[in-house]
Protein backbone atom coordinates (compact mmCIF):
# COMPACT_ATOMS: atom_id res chain seq x y z
CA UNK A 1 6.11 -71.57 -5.64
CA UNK A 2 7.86 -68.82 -7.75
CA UNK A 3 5.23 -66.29 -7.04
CA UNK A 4 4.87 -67.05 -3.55
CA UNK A 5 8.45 -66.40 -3.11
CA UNK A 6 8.29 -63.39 -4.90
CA UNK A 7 5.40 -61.90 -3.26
CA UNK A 8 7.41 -62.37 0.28
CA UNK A 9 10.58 -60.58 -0.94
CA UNK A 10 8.75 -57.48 -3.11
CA UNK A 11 9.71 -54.15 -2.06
CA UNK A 12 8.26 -53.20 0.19
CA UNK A 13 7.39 -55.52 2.33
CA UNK A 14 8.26 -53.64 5.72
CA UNK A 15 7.80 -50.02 6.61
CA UNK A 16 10.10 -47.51 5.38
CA UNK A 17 12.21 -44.51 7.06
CA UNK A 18 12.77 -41.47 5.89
CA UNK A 19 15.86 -40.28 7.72
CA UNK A 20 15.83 -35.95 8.03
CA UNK A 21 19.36 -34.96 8.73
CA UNK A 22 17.96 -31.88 10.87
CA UNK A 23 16.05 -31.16 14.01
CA UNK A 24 11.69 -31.23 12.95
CA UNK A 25 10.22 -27.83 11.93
CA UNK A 26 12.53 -26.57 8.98
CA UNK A 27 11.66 -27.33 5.31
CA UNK A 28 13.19 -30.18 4.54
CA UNK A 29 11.28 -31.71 7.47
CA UNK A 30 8.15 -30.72 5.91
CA UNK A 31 8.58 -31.91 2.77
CA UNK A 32 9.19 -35.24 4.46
CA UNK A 33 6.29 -35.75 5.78
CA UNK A 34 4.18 -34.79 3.25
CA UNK A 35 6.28 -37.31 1.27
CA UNK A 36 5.88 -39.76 3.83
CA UNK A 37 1.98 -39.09 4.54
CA UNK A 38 0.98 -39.70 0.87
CA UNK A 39 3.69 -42.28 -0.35
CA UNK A 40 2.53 -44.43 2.46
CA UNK A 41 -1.23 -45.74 1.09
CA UNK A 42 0.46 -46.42 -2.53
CA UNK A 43 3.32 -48.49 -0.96
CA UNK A 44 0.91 -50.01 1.11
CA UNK A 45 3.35 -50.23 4.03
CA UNK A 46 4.10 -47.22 6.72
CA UNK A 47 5.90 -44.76 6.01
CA UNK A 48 8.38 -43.11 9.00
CA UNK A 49 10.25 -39.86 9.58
CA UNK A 50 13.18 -39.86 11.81
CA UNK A 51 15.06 -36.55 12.71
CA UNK A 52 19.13 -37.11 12.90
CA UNK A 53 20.32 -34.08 13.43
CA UNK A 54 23.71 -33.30 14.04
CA UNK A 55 27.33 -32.29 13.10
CA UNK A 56 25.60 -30.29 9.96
CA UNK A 57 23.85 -32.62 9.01
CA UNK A 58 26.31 -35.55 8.92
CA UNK A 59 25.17 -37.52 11.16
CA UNK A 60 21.60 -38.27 9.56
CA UNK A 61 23.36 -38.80 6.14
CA UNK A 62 26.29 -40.96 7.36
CA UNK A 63 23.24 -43.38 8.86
CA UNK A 64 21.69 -43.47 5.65
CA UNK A 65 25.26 -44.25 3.59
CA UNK A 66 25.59 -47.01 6.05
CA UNK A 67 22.01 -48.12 5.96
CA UNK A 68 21.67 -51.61 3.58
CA UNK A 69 20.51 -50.41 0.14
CA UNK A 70 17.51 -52.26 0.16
CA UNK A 71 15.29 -49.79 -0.22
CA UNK A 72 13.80 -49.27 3.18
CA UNK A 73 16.23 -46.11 4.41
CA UNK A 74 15.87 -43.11 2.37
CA UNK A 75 17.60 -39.66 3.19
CA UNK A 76 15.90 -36.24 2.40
CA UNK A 77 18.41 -34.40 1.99
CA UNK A 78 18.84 -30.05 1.69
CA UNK A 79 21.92 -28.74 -0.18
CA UNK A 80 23.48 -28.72 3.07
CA UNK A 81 25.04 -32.25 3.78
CA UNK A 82 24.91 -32.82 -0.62
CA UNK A 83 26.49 -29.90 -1.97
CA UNK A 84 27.46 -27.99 0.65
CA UNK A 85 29.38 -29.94 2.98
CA UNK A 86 31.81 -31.25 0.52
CA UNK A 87 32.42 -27.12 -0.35
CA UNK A 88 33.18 -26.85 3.50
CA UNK A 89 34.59 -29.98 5.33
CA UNK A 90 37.98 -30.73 4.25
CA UNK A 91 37.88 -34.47 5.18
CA UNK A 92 33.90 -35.46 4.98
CA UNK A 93 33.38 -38.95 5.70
CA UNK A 94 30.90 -39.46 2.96
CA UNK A 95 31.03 -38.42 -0.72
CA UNK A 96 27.67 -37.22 -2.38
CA UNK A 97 28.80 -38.76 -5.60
CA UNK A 98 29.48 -42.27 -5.17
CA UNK A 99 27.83 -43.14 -1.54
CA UNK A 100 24.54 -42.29 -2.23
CA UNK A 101 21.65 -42.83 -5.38
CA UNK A 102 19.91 -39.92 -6.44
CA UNK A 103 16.33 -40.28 -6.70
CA UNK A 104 14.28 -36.87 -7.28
CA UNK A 105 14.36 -33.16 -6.34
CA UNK A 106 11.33 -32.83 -4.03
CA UNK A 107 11.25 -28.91 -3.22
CA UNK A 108 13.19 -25.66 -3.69
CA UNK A 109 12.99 -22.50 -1.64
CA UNK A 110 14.51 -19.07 -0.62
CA UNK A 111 15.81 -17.78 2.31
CA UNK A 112 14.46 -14.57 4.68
CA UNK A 113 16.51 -12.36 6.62
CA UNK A 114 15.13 -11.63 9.80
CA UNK A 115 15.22 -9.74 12.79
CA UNK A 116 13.15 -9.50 15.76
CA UNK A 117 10.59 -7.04 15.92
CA UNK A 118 12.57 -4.95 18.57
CA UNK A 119 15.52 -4.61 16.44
CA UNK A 120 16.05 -1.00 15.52
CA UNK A 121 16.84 -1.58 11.94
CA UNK A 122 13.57 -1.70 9.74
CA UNK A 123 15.20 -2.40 6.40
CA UNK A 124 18.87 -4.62 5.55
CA UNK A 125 20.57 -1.16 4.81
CA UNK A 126 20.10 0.18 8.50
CA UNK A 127 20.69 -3.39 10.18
CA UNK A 128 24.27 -3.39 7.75
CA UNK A 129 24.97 0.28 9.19
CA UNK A 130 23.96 -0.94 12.60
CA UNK A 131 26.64 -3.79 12.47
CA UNK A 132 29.19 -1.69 10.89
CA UNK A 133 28.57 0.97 13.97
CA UNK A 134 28.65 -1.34 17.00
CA UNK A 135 30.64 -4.99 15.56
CA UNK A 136 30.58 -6.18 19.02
CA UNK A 137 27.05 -6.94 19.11
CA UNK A 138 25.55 -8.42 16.41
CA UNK A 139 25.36 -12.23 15.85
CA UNK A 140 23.32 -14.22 13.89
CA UNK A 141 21.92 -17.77 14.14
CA UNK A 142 21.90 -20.56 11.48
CA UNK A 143 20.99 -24.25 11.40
CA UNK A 144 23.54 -25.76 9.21
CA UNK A 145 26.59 -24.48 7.23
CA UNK A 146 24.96 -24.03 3.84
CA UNK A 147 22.87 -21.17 5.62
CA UNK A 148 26.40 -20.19 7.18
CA UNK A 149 28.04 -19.65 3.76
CA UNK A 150 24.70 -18.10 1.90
CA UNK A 151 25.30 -15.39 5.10
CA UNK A 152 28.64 -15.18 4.53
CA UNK A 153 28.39 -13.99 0.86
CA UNK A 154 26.06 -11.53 2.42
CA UNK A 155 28.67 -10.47 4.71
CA UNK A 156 31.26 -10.15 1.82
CA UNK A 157 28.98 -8.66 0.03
CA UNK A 158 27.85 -5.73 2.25
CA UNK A 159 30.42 -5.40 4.47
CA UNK A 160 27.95 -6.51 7.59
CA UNK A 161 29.51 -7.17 10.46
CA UNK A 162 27.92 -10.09 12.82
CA UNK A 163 29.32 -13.21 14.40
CA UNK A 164 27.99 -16.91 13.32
CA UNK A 165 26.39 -18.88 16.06
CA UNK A 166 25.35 -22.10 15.06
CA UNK A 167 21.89 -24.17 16.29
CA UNK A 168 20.81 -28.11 15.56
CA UNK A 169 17.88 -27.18 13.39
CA UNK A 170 15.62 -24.53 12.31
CA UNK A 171 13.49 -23.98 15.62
CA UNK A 172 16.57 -23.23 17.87
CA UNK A 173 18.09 -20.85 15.80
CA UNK A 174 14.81 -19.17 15.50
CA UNK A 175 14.15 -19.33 18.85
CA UNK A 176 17.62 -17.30 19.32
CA UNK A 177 16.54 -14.63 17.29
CA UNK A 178 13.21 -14.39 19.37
CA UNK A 179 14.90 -14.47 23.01
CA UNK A 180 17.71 -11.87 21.67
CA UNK A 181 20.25 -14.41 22.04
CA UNK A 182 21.35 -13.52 18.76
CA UNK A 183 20.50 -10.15 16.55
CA UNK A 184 19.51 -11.81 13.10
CA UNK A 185 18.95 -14.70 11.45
CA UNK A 186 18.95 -16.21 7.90
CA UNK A 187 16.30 -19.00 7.45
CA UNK A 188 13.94 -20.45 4.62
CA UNK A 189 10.44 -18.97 5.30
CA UNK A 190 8.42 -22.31 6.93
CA UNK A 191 9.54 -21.81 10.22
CA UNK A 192 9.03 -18.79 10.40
CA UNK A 193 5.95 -18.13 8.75
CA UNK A 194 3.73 -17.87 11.47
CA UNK A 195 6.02 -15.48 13.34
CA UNK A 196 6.03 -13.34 10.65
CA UNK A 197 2.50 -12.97 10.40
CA UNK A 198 2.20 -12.48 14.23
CA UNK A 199 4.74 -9.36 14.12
CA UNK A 200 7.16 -11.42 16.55
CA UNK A 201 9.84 -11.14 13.34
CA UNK A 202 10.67 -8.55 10.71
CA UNK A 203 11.87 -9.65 7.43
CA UNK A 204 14.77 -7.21 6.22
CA UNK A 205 15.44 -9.38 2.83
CA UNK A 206 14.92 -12.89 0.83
CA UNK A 207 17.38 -14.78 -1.28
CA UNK A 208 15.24 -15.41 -4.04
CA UNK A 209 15.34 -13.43 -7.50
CA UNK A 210 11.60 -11.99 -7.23
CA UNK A 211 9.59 -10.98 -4.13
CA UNK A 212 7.78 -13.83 -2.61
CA UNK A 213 4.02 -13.78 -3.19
CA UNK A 214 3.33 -14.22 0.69
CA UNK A 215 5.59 -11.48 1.57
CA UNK A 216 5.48 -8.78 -1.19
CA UNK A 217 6.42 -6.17 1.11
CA UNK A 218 9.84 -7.46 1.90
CA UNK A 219 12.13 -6.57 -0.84
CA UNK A 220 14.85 -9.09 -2.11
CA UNK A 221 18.42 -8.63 -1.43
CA UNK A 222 19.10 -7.84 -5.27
CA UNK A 223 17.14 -5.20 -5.09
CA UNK A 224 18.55 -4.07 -2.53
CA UNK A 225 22.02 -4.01 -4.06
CA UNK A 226 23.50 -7.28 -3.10
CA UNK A 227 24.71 -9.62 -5.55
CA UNK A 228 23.10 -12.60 -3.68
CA UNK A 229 20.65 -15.02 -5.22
CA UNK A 230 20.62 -18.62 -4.24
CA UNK A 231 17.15 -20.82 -4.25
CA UNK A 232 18.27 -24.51 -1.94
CA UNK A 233 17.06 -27.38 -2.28
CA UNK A 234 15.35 -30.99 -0.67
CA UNK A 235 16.18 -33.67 -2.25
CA UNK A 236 15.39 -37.66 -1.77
CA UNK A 237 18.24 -39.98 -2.25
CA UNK A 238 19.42 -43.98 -1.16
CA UNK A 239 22.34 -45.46 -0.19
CA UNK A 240 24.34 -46.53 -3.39
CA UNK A 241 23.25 -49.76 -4.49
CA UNK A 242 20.15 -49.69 -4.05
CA UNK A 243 18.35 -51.31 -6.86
CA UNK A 244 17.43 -49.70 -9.60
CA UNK A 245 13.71 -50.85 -9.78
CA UNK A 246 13.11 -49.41 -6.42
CA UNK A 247 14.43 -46.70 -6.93
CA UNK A 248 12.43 -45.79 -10.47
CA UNK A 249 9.00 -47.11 -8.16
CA UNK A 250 10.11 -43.83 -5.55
CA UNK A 251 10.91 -41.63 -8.25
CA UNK A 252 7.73 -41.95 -10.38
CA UNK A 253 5.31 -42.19 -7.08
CA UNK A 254 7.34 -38.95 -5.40
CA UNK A 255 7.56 -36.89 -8.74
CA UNK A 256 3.74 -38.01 -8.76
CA UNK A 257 2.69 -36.95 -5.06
CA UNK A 258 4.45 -33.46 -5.76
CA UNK A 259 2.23 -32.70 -8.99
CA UNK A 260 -1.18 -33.11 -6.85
CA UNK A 261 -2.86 -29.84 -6.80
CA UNK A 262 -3.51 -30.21 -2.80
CA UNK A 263 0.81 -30.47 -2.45
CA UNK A 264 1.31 -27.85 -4.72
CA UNK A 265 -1.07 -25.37 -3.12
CA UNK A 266 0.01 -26.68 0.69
CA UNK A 267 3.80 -26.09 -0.09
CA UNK A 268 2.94 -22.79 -2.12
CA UNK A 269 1.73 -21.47 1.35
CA UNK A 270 5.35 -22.15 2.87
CA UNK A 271 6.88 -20.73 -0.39
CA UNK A 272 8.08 -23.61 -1.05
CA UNK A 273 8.15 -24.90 -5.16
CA UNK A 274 7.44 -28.61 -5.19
CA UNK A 275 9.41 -30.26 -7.52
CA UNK A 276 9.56 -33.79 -9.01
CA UNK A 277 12.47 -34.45 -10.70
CA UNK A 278 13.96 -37.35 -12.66
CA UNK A 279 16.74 -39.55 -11.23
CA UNK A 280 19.60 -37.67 -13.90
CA UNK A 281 18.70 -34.07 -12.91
CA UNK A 282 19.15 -34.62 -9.80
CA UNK A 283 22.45 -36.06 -10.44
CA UNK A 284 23.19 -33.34 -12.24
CA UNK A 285 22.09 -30.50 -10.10
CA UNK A 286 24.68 -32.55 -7.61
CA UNK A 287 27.41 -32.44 -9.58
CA UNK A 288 27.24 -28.79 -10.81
CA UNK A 289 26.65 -27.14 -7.06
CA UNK A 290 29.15 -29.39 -5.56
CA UNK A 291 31.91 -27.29 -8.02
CA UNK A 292 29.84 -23.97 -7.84
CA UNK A 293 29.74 -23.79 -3.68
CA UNK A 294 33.26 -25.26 -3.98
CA UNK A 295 34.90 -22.27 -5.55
CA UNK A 296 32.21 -20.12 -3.81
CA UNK A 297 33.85 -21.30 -0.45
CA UNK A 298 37.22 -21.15 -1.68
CA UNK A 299 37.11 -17.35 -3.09
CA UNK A 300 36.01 -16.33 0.46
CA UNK A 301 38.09 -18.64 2.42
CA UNK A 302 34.58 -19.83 4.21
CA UNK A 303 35.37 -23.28 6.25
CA UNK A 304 32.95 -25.41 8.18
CA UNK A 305 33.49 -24.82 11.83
């Protein structure tokens, strides 16, 4: 009788969510579902992704504090609702720390800079004397405040001019830059990938500390005299409480899916670095950006809007 009992209550015996706090298309999204897509067979149960964008990402991460930590809701997370938000929102209703279980990094990538391909400036230093020149009419587009504060630093940085105008996910603010409705944009390279390729964007810049290998032309920002390097981050995490079992099965079948050759190659395309991650660095990589963006926000008075 024992091990019939236990056999109905093992984890998992239902099909699990993956809850995306953005809108589908950005990174984060895709490193979802090639979570979900191979994590599925090995569970043995299905595997869903459900987009909850919203509020900066709050509102997919509050459903996933709330959710019963049983093992069955799981939040994919970027920097943005982790260690962003609590840099930004005075009174967030969730805290990072102590609502939610850290499981494993999943992916890190850079930003671009981009334009679209009718935008006079060819490289960052004419689009920066552009916006100095004519303040009025530049405004860029970003999907959550994390990519608001990178820009920001930019903006301190350079002395850029440009108004923030904020979109529910990657493919709307990219889709501003496209129709004009905005001048610029600052965005990890996914989305945007195949618009690069097809000449409908210009990249002017990328966050990362060396060129990316897809894009060797486009210099990074360093080099092109800003002090601005930041790499962000997807992460998997629970609600708190979740037991610790289940959570060491995810982290060892995760930090396993993100070694295979075919995931490292496919997310190498997207310039994205799979990662896998024990349960503690993650923690830790928490903890530390949670102060760093914290101070980072304060010395440039940067508040989410």
């Amino acid at each position: 009788m024992a091990s019939v009992v236990h056999a109905q209550t093992a984890w998992p015996s239902k099909p699990v969510r993956i809850v995306v706090p953005y809108a589908p298309g950005g990174a984060n999204d895709i490193l979802a579902r090639v979570v979900a897509e191979k994590l599925a067979p090995v569970l043995g149960q299905p595997v869903v992704v459900e987009n909850k964008p919203g509020a900066g990402a709050i509102v997919g991460t509050e459903l996933v504090v709330k959710a019963a930590p049983d093992g069955y809701t799981l939040l994919m997370a970027a920097s943005g609702p982790i260690v962003f938000n609590p840099a930004l929102v005075a009174k967030l209703s969730y805290n990072p720390m102590t609502d939610l279980t850290p499981i494993t990094l999943v992916g890190s990538f850079p930003m671009i800079l981009a334009v679209n391909e009718a935008s006079p400036a060819k490289t960052f230093s004419e689009l920066v004397n552009l916006t100095k020149a004519s303040p009025s009419k530049f405004n860029y587009s970003y999907p959550s405040a994390s990519f608001q504060l990178v820009m920001e630093l930019v903006k301190t940085k350079t002395g850029m001019k440009a108004m923030n105008v904020p979109y529910q996910g990657s493919a709307p603010s990219i889709n501003a830059v496209l129709t004009q409705e905005v001048q610029m944009t600052l965005i990890d390279s996914g989305p945007i990938a195949a618009l690069l390729k097809a000449g409908k964007l210009r990249a002017l810049g990328v966050t990362s500390e060396q060129r990316l290998a897809a894009y060797p032309q486009v210099p990074t920002l360093k080099e092109q005299g800003v002090d601005v390097s930041v790499n962000f981050w997807s992460g998997l995490l629970a609600p708190a409480g979740t037991p610790a079992p289940i959570v060491k099965r995810i982290q060892e079948e995760v930090a396993r899916i993100m070694a295979l050759p075919d995931v490292q190659e496919r997310m190498a395309k997207l310039d994205i670095k799979a990662v896998g991650s024990s349960s503690a660095d993650l923690a830790k990589t928490i903890s530390q950006e949670i102060q760093l963006w914290t101070q980072v926000a304060k010395d440039n008075n940067i508040k989410a809007e």
